[in-house]
PDB file of N, CA and C in Angstrom:
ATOM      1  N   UNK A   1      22.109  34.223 -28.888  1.00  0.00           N
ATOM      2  CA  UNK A   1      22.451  32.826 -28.789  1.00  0.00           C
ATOM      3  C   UNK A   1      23.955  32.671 -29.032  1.00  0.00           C
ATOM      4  N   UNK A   2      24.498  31.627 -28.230  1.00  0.00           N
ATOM      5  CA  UNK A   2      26.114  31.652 -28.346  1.00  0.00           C
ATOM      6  C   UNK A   2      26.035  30.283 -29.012  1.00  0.00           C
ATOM      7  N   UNK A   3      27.192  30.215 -29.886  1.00  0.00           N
ATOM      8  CA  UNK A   3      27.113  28.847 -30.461  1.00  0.00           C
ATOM      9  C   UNK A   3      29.026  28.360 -30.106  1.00  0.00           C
ATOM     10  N   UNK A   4      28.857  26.958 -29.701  1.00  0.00           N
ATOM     11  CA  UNK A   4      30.552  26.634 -29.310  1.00  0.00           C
ATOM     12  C   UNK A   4      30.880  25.900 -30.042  1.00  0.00           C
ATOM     13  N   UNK A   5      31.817  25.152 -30.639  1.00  0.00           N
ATOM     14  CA  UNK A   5      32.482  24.544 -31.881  1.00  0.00           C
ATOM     15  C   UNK A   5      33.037  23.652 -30.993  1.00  0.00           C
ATOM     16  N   UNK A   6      33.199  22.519 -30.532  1.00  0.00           N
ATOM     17  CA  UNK A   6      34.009  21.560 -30.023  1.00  0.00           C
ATOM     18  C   UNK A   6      34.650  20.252 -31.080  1.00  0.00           C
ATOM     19  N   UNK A   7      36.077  20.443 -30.364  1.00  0.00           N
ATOM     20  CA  UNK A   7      36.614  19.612 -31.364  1.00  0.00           C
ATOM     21  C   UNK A   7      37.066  18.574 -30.387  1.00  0.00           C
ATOM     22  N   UNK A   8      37.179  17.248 -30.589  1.00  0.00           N
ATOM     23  CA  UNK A   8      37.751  16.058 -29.787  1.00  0.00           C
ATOM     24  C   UNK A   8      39.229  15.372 -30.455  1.00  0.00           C
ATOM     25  N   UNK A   9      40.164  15.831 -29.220  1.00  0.00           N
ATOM     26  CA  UNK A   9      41.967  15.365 -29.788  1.00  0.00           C
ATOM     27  C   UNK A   9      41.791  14.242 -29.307  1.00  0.00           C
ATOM     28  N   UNK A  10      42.852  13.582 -29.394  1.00  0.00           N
ATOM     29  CA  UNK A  10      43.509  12.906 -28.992  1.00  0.00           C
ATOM     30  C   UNK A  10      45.314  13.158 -28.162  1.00  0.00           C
ATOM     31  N   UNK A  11      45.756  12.521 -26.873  1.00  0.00           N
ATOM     32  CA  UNK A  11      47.316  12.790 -26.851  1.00  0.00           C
ATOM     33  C   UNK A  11      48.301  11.883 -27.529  1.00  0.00           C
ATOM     34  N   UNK A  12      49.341  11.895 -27.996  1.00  0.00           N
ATOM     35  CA  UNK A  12      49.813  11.314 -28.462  1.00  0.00           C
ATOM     36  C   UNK A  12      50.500   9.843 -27.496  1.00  0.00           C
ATOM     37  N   UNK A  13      50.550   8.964 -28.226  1.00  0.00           N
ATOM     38  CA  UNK A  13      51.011   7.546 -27.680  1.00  0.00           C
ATOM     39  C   UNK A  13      52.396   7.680 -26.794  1.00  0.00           C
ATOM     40  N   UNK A  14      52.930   7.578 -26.177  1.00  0.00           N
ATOM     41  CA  UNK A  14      53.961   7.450 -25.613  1.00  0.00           C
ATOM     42  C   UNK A  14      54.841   5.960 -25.878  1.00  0.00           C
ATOM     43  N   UNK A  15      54.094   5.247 -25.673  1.00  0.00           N
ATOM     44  CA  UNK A  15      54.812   3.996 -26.447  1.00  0.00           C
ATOM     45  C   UNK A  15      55.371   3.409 -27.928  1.00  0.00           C
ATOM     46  N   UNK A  16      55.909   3.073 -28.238  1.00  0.00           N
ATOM     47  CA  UNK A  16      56.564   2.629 -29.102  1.00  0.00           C
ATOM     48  C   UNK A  16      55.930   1.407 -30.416  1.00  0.00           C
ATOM     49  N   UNK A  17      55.771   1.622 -31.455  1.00  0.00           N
ATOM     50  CA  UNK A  17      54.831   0.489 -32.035  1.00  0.00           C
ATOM     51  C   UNK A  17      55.022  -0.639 -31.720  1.00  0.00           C
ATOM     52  N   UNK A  18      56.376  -1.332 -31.783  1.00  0.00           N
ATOM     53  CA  UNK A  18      56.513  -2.895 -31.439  1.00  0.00           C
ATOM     54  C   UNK A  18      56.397  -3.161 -30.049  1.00  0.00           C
ATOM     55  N   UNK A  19      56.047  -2.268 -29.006  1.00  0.00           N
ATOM     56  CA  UNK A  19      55.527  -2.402 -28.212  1.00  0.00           C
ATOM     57  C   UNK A  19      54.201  -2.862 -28.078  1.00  0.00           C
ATOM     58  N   UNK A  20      53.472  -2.026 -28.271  1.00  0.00           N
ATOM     59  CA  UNK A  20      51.939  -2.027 -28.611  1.00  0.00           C
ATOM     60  C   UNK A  20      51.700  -3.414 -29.238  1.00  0.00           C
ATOM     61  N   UNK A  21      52.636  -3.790 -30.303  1.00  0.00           N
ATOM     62  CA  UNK A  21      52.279  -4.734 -31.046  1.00  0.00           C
ATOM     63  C   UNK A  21      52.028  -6.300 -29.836  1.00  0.00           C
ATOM     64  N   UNK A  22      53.028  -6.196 -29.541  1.00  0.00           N
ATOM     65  CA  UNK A  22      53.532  -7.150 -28.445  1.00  0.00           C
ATOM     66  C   UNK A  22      52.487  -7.033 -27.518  1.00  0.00           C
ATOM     67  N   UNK A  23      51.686  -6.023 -27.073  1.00  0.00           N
ATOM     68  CA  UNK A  23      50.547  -5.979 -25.963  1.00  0.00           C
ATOM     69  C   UNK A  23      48.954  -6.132 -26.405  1.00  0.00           C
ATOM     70  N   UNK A  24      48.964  -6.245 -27.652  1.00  0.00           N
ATOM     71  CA  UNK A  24      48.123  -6.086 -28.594  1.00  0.00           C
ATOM     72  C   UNK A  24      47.259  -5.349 -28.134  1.00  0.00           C
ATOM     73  N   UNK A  25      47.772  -4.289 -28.218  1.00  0.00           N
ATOM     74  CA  UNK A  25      46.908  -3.025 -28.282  1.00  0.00           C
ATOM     75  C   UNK A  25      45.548  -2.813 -29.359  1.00  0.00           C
ATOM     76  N   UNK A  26      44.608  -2.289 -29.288  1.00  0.00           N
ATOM     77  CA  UNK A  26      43.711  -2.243 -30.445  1.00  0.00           C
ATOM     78  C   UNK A  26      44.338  -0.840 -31.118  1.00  0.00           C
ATOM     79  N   UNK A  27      43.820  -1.230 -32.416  1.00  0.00           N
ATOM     80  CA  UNK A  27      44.364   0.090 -33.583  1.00  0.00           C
ATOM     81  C   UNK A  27      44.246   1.139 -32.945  1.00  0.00           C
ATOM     82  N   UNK A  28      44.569   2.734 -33.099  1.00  0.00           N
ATOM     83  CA  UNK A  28      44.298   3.753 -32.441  1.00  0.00           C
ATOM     84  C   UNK A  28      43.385   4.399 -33.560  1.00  0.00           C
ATOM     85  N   UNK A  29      42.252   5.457 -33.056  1.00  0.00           N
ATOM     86  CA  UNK A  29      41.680   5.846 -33.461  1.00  0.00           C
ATOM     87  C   UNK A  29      42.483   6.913 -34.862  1.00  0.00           C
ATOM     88  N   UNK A  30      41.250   7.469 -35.867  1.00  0.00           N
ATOM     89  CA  UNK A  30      41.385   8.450 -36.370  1.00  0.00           C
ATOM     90  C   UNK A  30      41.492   9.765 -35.967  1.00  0.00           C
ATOM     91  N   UNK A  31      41.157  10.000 -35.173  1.00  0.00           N
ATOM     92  CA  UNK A  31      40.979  11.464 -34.344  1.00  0.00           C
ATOM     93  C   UNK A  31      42.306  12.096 -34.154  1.00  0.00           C
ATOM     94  N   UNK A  32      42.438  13.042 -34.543  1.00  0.00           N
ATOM     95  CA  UNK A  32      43.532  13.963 -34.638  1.00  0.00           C
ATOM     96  C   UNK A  32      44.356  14.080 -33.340  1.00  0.00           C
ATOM     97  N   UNK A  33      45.712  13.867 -33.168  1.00  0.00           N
ATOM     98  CA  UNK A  33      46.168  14.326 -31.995  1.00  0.00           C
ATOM     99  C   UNK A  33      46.496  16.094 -31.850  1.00  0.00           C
ATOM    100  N   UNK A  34      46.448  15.898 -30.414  1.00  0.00           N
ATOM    101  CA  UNK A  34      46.657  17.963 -29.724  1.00  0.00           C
ATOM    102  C   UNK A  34      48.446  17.817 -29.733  1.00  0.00           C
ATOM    103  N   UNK A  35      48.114  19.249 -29.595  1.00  0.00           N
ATOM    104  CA  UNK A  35      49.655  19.996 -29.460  1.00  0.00           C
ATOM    105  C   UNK A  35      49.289  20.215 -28.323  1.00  0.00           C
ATOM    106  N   UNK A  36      50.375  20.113 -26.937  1.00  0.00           N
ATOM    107  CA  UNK A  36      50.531  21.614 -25.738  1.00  0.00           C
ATOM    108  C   UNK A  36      49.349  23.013 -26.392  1.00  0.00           C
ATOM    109  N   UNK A  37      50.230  23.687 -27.427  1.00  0.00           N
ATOM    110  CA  UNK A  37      50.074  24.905 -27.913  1.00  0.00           C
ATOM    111  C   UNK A  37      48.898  25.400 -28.543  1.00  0.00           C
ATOM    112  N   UNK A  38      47.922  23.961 -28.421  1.00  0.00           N
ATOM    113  CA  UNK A  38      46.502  24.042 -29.328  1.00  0.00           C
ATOM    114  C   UNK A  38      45.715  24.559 -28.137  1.00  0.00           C
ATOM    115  N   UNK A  39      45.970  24.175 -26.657  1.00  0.00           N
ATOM    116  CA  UNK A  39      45.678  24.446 -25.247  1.00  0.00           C
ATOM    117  C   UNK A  39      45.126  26.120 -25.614  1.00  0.00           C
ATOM    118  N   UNK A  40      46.486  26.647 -25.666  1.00  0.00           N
ATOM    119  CA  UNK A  40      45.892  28.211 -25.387  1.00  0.00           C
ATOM    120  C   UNK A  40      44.871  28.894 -26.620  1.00  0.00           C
ATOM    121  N   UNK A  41      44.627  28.097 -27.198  1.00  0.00           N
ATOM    122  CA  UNK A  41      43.268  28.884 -28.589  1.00  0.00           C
ATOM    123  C   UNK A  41      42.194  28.583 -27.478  1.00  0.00           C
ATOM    124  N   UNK A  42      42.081  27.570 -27.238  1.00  0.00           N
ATOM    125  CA  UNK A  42      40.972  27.243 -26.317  1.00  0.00           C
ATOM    126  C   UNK A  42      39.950  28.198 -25.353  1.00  0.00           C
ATOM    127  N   UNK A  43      38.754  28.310 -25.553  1.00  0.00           N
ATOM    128  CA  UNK A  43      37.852  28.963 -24.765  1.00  0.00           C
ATOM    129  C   UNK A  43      37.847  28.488 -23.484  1.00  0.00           C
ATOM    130  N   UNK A  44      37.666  27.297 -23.327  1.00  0.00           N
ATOM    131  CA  UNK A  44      37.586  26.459 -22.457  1.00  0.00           C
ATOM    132  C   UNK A  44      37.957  24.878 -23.159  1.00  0.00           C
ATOM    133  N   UNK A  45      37.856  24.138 -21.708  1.00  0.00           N
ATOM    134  CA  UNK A  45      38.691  22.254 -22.202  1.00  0.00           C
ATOM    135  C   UNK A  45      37.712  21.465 -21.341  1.00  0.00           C
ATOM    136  N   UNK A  46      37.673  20.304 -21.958  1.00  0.00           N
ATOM    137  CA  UNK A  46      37.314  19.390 -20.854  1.00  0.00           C
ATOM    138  C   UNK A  46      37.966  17.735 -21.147  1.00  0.00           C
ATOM    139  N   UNK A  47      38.350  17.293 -20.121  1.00  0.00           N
ATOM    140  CA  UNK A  47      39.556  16.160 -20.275  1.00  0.00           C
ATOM    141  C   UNK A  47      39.030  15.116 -19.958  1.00  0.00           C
ATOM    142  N   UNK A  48      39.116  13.548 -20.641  1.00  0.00           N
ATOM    143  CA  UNK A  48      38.963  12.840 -20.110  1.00  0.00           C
ATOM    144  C   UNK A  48      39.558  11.414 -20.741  1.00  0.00           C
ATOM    145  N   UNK A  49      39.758  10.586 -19.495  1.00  0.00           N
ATOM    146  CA  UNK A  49      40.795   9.682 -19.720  1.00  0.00           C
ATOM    147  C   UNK A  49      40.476   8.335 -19.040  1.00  0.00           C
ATOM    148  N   UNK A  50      41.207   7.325 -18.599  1.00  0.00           N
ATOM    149  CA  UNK A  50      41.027   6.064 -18.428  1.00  0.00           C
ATOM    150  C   UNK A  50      41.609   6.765 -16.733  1.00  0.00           C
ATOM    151  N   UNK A  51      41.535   5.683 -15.776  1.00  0.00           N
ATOM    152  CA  UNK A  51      42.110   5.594 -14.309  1.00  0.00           C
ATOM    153  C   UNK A  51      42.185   4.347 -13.828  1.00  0.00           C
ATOM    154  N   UNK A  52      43.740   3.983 -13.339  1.00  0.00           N
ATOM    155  CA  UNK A  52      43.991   3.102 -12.533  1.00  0.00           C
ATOM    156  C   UNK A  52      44.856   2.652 -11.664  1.00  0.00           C
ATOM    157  N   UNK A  53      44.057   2.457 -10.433  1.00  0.00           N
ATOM    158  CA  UNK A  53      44.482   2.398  -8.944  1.00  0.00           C
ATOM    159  C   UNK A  53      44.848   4.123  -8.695  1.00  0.00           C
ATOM    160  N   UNK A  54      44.001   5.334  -9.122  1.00  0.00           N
ATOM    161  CA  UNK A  54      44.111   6.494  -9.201  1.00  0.00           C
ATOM    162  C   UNK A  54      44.906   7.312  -9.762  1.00  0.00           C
ATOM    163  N   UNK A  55      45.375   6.909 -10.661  1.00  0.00           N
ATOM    164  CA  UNK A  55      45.926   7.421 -11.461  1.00  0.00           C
ATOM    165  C   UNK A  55      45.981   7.692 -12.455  1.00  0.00           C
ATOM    166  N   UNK A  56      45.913   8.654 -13.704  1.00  0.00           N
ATOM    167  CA  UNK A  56      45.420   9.228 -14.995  1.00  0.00           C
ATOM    168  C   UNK A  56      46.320   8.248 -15.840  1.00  0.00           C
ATOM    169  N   UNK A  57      45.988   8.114 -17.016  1.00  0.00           N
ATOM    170  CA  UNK A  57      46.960   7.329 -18.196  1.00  0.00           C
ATOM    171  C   UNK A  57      48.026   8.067 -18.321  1.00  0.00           C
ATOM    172  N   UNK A  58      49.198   7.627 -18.593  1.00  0.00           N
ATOM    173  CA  UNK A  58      50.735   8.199 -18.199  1.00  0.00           C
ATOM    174  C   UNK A  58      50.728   8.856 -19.741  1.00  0.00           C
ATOM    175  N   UNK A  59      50.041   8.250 -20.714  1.00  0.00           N
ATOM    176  CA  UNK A  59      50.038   9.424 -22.104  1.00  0.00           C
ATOM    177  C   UNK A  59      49.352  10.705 -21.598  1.00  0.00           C
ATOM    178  N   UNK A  60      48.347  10.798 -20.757  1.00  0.00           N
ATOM    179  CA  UNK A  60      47.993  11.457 -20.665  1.00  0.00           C
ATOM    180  C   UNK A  60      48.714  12.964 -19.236  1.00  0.00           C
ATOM    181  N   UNK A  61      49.468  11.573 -18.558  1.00  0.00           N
ATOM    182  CA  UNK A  61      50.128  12.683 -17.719  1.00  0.00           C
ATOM    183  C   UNK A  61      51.119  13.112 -18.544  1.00  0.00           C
ATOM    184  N   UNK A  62      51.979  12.793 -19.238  1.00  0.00           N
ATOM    185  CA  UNK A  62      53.068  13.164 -19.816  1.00  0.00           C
ATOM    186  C   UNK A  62      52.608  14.761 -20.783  1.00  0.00           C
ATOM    187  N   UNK A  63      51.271  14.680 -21.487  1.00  0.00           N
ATOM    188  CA  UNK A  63      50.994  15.715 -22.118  1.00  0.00           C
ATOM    189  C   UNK A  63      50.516  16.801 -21.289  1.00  0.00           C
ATOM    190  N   UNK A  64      49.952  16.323 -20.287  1.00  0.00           N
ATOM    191  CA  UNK A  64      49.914  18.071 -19.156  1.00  0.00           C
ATOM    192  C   UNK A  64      51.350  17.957 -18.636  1.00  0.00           C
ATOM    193  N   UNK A  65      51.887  17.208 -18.606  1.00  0.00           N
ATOM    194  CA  UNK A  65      53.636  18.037 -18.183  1.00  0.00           C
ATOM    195  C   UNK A  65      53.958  18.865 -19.139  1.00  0.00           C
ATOM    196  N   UNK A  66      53.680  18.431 -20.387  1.00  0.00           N
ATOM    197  CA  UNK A  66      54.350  19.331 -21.110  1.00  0.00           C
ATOM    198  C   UNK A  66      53.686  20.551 -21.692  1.00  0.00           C
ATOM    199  N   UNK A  67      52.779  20.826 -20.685  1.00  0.00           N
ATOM    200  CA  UNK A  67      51.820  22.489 -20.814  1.00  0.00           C
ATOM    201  C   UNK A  67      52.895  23.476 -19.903  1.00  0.00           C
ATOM    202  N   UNK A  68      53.874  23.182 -19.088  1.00  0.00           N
ATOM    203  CA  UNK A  68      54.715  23.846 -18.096  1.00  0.00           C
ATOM    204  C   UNK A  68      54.476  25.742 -18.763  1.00  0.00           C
ATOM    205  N   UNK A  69      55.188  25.589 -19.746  1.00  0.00           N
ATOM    206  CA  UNK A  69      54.992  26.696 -20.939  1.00  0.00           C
ATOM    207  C   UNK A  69      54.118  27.397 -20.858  1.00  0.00           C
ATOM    208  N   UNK A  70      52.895  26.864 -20.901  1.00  0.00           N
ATOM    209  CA  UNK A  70      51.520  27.553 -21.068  1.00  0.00           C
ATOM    210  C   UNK A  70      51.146  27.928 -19.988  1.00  0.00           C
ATOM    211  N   UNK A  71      51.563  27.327 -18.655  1.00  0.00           N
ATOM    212  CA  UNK A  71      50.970  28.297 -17.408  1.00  0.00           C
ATOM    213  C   UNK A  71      52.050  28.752 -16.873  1.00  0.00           C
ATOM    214  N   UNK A  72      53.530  28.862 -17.405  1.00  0.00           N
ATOM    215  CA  UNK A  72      54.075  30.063 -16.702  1.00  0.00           C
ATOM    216  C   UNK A  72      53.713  31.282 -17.167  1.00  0.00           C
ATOM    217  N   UNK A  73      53.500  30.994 -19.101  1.00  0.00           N
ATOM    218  CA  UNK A  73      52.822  32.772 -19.669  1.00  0.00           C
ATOM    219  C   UNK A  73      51.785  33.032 -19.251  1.00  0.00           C
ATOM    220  N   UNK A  74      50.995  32.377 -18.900  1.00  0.00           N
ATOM    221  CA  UNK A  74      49.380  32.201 -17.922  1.00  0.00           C
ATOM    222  C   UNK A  74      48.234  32.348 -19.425  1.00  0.00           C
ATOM    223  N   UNK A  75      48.973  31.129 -19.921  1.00  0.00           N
ATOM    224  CA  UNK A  75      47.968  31.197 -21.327  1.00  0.00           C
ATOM    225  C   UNK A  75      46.639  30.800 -21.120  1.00  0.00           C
ATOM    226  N   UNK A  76      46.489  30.142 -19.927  1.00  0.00           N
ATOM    227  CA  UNK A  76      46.015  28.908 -19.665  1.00  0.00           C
ATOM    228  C   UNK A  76      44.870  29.552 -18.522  1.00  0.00           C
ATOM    229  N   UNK A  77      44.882  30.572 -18.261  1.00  0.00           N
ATOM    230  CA  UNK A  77      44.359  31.710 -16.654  1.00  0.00           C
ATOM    231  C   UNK A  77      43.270  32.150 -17.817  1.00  0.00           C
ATOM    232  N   UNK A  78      41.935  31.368 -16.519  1.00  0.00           N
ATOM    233  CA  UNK A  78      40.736  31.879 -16.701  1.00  0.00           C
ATOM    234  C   UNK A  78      40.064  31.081 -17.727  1.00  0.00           C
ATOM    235  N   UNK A  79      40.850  30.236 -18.187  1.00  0.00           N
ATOM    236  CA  UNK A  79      39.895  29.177 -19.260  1.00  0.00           C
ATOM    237  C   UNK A  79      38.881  27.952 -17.944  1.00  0.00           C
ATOM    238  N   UNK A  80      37.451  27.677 -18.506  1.00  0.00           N
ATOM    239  CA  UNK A  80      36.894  26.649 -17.525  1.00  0.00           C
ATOM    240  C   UNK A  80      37.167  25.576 -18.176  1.00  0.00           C
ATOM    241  N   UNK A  81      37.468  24.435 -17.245  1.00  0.00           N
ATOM    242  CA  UNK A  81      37.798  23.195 -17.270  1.00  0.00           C
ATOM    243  C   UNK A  81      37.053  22.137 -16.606  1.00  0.00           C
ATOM    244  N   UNK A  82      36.877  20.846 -17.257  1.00  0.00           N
ATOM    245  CA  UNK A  82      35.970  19.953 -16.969  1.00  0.00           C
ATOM    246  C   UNK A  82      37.091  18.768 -17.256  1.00  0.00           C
ATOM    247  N   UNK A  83      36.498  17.540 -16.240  1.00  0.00           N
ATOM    248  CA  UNK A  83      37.119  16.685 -16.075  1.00  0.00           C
ATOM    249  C   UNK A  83      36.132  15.213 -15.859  1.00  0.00           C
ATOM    250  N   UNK A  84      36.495  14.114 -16.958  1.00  0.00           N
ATOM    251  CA  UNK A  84      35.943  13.156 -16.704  1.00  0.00           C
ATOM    252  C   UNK A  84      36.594  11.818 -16.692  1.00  0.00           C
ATOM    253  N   UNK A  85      36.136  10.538 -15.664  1.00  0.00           N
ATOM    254  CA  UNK A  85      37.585  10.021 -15.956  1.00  0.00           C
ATOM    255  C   UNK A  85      36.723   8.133 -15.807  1.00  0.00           C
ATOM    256  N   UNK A  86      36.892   7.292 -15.966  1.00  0.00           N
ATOM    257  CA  UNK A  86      36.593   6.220 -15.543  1.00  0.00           C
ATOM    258  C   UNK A  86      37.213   5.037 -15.549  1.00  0.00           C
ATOM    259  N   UNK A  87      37.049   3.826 -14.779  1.00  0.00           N
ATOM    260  CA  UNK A  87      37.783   2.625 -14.173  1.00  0.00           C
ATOM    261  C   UNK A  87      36.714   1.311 -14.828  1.00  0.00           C
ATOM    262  N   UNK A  88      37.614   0.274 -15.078  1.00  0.00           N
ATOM    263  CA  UNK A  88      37.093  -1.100 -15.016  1.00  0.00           C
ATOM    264  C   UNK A  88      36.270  -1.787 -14.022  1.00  0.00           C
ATOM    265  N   UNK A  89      36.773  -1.264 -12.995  1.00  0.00           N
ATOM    266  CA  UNK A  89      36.478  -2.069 -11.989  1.00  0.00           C
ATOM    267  C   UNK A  89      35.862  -1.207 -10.769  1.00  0.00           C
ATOM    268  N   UNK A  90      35.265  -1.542  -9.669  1.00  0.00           N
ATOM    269  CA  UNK A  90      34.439  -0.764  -8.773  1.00  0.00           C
ATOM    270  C   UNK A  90      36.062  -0.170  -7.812  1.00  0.00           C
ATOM    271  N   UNK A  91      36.171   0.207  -7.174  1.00  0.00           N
ATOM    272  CA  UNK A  91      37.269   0.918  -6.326  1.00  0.00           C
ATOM    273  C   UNK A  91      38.559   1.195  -6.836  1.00  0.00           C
ATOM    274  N   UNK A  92      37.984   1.255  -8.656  1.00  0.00           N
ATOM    275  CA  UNK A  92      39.350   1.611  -9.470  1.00  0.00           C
ATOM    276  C   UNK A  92      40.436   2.732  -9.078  1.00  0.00           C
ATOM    277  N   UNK A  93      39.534   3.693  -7.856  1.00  0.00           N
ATOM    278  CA  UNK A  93      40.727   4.659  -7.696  1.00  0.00           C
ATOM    279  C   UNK A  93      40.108   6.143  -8.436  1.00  0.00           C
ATOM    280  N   UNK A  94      39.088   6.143  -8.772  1.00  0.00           N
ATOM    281  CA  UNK A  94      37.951   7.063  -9.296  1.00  0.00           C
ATOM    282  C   UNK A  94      37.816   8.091  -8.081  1.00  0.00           C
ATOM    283  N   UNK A  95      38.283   7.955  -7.100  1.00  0.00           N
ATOM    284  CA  UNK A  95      38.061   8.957  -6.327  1.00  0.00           C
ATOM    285  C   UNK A  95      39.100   9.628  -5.657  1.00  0.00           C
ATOM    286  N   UNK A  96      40.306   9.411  -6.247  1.00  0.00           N
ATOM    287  CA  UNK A  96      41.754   9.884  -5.880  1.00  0.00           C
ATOM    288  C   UNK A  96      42.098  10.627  -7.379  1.00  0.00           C
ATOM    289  N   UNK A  97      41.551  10.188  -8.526  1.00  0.00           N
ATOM    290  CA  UNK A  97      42.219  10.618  -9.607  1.00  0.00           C
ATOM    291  C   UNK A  97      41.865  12.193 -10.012  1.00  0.00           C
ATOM    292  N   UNK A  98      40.913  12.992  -9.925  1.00  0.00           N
ATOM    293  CA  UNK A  98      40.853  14.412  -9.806  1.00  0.00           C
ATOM    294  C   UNK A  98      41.425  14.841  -9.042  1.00  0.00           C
TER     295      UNK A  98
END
């Protein structure tokens, strides 16, 4: 029997607090934010995020930009990956965003 340990990050905010404040953002969770560098311990990942008009949350694009690192050493080669993503609204763009 194999047993897997999954842990759930968070990416870090890209925005600014008095921003947020101003948009009234809801509090952000407790859940620990990831490093890039937490990527390569990883057995495997599976991602998932908000989408709109097909496009991933920009916190969230900004933190796979900054994996560049991890797949030029090919830290990142041969891990399986899963992807889940969802929209507000019906033709949110759910089918452009993978």
């Amino acid at each position: 029997m194999t047993i897997y340990i999954v842990e759930m990050k968070q990416v870090p905010e890209t925005l600014h607090e008095e921003v947020l404040g101003k948009l009234s953002a809801p509090p952000k969770s407790d859940v620990p934010y990831i490093t890039p560098d937490k990527l390569g311990e990883a057995d495997g990942l599976i991602f998932g995020f908000p989408t709109r008009f097909g496009m991933m949350a920009s916190q969230f694009k900004a933190f796979l930009d900054s994996t560049g690192g991890l797949w030029h050493a090919q830290k990142l080669s041969g891990k399986p990956v899963g992807l889940f993503y969802s929209t507000g609204s019906q033709g949110g763009g759910q089918e452009t965003t993978a």
